[in-house]
Protein backbone atom coordinates (compact mmCIF):
# COMPACT_ATOMS: atom_id res chain seq x y z
CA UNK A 1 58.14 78.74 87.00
CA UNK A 2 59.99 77.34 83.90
CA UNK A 3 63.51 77.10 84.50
CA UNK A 4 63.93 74.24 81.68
CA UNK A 5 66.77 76.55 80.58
CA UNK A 6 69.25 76.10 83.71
CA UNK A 7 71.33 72.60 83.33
CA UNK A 8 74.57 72.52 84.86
CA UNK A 9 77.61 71.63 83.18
CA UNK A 10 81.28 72.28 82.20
CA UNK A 11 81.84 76.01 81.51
CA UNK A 12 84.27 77.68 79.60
CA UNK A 13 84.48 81.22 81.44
CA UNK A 14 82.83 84.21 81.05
CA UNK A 15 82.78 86.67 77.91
CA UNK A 16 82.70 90.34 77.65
CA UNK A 17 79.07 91.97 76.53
CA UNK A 18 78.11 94.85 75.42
CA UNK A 19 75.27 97.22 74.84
CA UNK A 20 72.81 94.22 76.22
CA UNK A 21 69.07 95.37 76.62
CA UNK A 22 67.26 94.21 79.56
CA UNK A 23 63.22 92.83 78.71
CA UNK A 24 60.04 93.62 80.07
CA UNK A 25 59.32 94.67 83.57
CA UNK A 26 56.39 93.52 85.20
CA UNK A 27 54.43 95.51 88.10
CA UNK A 28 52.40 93.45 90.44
CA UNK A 29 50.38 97.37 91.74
CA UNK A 30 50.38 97.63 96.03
CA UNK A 31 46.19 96.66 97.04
CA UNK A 32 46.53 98.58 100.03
CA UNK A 33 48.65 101.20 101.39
CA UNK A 34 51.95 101.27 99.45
CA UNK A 35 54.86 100.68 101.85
CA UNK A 36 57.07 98.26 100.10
CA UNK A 37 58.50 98.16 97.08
CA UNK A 38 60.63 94.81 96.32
CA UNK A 39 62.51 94.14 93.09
CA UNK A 40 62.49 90.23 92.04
CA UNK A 41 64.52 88.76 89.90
CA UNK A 42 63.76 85.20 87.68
CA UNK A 43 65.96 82.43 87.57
CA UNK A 44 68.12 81.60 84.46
CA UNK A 45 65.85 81.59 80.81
CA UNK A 46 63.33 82.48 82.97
CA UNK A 47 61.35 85.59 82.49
CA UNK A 48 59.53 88.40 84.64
CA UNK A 49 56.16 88.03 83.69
CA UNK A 50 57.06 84.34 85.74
CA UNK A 51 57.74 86.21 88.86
CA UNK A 52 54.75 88.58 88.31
CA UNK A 53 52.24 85.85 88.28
CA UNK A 54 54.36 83.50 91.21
CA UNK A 55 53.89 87.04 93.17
CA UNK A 56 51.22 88.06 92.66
CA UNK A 57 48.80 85.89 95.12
CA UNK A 58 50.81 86.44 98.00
CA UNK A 59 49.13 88.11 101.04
CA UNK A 60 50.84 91.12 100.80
CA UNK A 61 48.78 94.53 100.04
CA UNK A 62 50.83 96.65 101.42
CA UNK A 63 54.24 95.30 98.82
CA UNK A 64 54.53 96.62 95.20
CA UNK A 65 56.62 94.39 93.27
CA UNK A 66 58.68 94.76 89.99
CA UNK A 67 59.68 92.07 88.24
CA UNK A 68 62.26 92.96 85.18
CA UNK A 69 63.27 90.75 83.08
CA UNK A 70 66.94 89.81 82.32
CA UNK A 71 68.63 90.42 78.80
CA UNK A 72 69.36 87.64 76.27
CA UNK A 73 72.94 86.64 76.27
CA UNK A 74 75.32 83.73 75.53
CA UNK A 75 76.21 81.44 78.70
CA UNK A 76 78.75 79.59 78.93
CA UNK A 77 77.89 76.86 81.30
CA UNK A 78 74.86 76.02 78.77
CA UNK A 79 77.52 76.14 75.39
CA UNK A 80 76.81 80.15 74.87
CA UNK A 81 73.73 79.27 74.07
CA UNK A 82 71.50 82.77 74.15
CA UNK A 83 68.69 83.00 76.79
CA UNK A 84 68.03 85.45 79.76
CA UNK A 85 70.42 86.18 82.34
CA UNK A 86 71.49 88.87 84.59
CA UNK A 87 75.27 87.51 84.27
CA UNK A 88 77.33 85.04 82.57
CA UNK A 89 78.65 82.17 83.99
CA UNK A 90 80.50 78.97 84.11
CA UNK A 91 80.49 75.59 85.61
CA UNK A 92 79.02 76.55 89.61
CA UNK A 93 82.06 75.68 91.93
CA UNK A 94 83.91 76.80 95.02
CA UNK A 95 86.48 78.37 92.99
CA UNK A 96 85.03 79.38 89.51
CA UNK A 97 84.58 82.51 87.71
CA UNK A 98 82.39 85.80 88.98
CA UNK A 99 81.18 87.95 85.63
CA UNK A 100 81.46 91.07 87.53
CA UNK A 101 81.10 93.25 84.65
CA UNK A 102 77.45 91.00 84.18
CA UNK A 103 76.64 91.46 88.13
CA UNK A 104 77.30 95.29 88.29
CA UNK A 105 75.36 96.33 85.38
CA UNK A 106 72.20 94.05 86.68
CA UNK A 107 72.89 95.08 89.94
CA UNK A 108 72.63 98.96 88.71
CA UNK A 109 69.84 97.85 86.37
CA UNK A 110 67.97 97.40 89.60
CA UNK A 111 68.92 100.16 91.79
CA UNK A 112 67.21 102.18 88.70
CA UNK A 113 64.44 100.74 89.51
CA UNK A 114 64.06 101.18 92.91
CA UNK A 115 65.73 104.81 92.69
CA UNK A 116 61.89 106.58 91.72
CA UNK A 117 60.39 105.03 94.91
CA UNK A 118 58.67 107.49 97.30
CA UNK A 119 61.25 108.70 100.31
CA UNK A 120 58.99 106.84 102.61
CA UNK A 121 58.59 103.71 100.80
CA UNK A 122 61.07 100.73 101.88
CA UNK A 123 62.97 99.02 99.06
CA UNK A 124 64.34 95.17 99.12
CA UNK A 125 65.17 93.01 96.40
CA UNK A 126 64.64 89.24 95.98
CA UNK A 127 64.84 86.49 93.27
CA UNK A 128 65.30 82.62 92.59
CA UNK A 129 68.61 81.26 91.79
CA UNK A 130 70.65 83.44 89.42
CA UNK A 131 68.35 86.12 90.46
CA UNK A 132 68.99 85.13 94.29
CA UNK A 133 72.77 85.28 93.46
CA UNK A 134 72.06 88.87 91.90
CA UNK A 135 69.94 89.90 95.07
CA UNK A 136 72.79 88.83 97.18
CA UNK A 137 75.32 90.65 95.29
CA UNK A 138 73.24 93.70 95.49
CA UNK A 139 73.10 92.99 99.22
CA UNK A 140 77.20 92.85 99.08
CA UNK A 141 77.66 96.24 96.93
CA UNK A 142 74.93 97.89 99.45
CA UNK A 143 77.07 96.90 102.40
CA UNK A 144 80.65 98.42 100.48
CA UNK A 145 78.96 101.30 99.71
CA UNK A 146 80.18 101.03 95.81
CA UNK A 147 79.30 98.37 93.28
CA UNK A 148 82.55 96.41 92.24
CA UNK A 149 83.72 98.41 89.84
CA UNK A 150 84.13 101.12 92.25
CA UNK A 151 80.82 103.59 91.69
CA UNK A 152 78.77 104.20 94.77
CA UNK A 153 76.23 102.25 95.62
CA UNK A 154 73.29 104.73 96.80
CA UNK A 155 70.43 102.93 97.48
CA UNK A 156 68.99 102.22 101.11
CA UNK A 157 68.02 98.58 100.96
CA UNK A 158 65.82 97.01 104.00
CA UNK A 159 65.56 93.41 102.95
CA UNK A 160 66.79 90.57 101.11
CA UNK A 161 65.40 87.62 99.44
CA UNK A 162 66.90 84.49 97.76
CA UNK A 163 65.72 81.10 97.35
CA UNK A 164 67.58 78.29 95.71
CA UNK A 165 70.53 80.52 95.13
CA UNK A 166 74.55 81.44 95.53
CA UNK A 167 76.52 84.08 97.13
CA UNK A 168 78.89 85.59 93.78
CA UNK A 169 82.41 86.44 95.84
CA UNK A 170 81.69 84.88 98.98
CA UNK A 171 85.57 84.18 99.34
CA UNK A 172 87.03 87.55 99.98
CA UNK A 173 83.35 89.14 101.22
CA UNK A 174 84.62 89.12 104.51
CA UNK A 175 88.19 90.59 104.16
CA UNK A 176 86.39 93.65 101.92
CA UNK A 177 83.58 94.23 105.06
CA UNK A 178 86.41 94.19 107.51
CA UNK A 179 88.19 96.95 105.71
CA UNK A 180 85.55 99.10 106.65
CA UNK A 181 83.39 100.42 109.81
CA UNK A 182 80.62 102.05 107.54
CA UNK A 183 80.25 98.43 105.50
CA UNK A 184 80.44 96.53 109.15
CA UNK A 185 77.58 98.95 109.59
CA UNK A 186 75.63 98.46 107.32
CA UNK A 187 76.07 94.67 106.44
CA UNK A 188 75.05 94.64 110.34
CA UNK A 189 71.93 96.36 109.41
CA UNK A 190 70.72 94.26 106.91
CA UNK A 191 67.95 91.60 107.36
CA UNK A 192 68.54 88.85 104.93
CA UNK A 193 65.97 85.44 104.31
CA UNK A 194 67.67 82.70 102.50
CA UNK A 195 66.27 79.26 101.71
CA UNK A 196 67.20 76.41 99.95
CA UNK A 197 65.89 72.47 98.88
CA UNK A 198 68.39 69.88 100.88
CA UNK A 199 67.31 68.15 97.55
CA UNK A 200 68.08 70.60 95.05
CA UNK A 201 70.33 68.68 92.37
CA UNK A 202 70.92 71.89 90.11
CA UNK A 203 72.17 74.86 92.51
CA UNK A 204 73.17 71.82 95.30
CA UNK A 205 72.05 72.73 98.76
CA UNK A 206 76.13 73.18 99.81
CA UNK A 207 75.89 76.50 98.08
CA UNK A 208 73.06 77.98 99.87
CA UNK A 209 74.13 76.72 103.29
CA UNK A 210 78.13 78.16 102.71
CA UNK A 211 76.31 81.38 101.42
CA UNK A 212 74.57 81.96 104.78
CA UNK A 213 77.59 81.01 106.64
CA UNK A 214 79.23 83.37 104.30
CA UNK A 215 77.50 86.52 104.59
CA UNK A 216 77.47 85.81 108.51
CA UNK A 217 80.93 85.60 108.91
CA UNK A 218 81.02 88.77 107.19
CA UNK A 219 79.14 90.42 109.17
CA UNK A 220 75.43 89.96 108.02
CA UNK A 221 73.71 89.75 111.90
CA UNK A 222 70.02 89.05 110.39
CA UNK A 223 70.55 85.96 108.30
CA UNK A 224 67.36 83.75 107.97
CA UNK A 225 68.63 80.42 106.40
CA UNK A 226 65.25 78.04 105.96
CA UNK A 227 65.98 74.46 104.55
CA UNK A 228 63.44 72.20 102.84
CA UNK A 229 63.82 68.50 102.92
CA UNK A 230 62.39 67.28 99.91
CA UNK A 231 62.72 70.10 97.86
CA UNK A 232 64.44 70.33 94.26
CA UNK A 233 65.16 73.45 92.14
CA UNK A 234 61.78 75.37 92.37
CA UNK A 235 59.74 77.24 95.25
CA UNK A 236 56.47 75.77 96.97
CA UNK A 237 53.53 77.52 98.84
CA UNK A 238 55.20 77.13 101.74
CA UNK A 239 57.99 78.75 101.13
CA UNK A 240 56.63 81.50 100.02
CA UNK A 241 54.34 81.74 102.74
CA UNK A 242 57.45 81.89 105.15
CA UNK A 243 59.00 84.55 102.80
CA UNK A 244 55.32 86.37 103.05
CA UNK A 245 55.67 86.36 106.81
CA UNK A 246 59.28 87.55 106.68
CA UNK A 247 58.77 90.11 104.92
CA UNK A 248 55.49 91.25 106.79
CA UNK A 249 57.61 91.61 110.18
CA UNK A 250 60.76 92.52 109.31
CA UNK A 251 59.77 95.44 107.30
CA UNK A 252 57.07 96.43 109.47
CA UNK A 253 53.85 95.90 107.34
CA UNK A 254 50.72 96.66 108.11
CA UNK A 255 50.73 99.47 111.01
CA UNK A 256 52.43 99.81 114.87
CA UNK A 257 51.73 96.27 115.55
CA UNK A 258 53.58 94.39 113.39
CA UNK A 259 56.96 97.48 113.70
CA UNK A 260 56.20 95.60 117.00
CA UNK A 261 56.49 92.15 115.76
CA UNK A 262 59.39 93.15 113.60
CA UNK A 263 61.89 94.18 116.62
CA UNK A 264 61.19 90.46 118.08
CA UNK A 265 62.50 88.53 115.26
CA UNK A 266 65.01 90.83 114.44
CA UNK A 267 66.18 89.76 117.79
CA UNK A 268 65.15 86.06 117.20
CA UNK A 269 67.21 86.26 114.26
CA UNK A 270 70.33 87.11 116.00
CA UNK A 271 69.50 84.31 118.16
CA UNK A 272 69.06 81.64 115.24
CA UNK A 273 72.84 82.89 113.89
CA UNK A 274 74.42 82.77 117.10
CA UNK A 275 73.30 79.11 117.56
CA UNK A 276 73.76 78.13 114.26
CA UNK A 277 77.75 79.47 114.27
CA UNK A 278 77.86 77.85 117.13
CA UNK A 279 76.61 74.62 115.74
CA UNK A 280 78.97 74.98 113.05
CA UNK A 281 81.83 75.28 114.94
CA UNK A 282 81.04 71.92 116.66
CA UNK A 283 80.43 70.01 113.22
């Protein structure tokens, strides 16, 4: 995947867009029964015929994938220079600038998407970098019930993906959950894989570790956080093998034995959090 396009730098805020098109959307077709559809979302100047052919080869019949591709639009951490992104943004820092006007209409874009799937069909969404930021925000506006601009949020998500990326809003997630038992609920509900390269010198590793810790905090019980000594700013095999085997159990793939399987690390999962806060807390 080419993400040539994504240098950090010094931003100078976010701008107001309008009318923006999003590209082409690229359908990687189930081989076997369909019982998955997933939505993933490219990095920054990346594109979704990328994600299509990263996706592809995975061992997963049973998945149909979509892979849209985000519109053209100045950014101001690369100058405004125009390439593809599902928001704007500046400088990545503790305390800088969410384009939530950017996030909610990509965020929508993609509930579209998923909105045509079968009743029985479950529906996740995934991505690399921005588009794990954008997955994660999605899996912020499902637990609220509303996107943040206030319109409900109506889609039943039942997974999670990002790799490499950022929670948008992770300072006042928790206070917004909290304000709310049918959020708590479903933020409780949701099963959420996150994994990120210790050497990644572009979204730094701090970012994807907080986000976990984030989203937990919140109230997120099934937080996978895998990290990758080594790894830079892109995905490898075998992270995408560990994603592939995620996704096979949690959702259930496959038949009765694996809605087995997926109980067990549901429960493993809640495990791995409860050690890791209480690592943490002991740091």
């Amino acid at each position: 995947m080419n993400h040539a396009c994504y240098q950090l730098g010094s931003g100078s805020g976010t701008a107001r867009r309008t009318n923006l098109e999003f590209g082409k959307t690229h359908v990687v077709r189930p081989k076997g029964k369909h019982q998955a559809t997933i939505v993933w979302l490219h990095g920054l100047g990346d594109n979704g015929l990328s994600s299509y052919q990263l996706l592809e080869s995975l061992p997963l019949p049973n998945i149909k994938w979509i892979c849209p591709t985000a519109p053209t639009r100045p950014v101001a951490i690369l100058g405004r220079f125009s390439c593809t992104a599902w928001f704007d943004m500046g400088e990545l820092s503790d305390d800088g600038p969410d384009d939530w006007e950017g996030l909610d209409a990509s965020a929508a874009h993609i509930a579209n998407l998923l909105s045509t799937e079968p009743a029985d069909v479950k529906v996740g969404i995934g991505g690399f970098s921005m588009g794990a930021a954008t997955a994660l925000y999605s899996a912020t506006c499902f637990a609220m019930g509303r996107y943040g601009n206030g319109l409900p949020y109506t889609l039943n998500l039942r997974a999670v993906i990002g790799l490499s990326g950022w929670l948008p809003g992770s300072r006042s997630l928790k206070s917004k959950i909290e304000l709310s038992h049918e959020a708590r609920r479903r933020a409780a509900s949701l099963p959420v894989f996150l994994s990120h390269g210790i050497s990644d010198d572009v979204v730094l590793y701090k970012y994807g570790e907080k986000s976990a810790q984030s989203l937990c905090s919140a109230g997120f019980q099934y937080i996978t956080f895998k990290s990758y000594e080594g790894l830079g700013h892109y995905t490898v095999p075998r992270e995408m093998a560990e994603v592939s085997n995620w996704l096979g159990s949690c959702l259930g793939l496959g038949g009765p034995s694996n809605n087995m399987a997926s109980s067990h690390v549901v429960e493993d999962m809640r495990n791995k959090n409860k050690e890791g806060r209480e690592g943490h807390q002991h740091k």
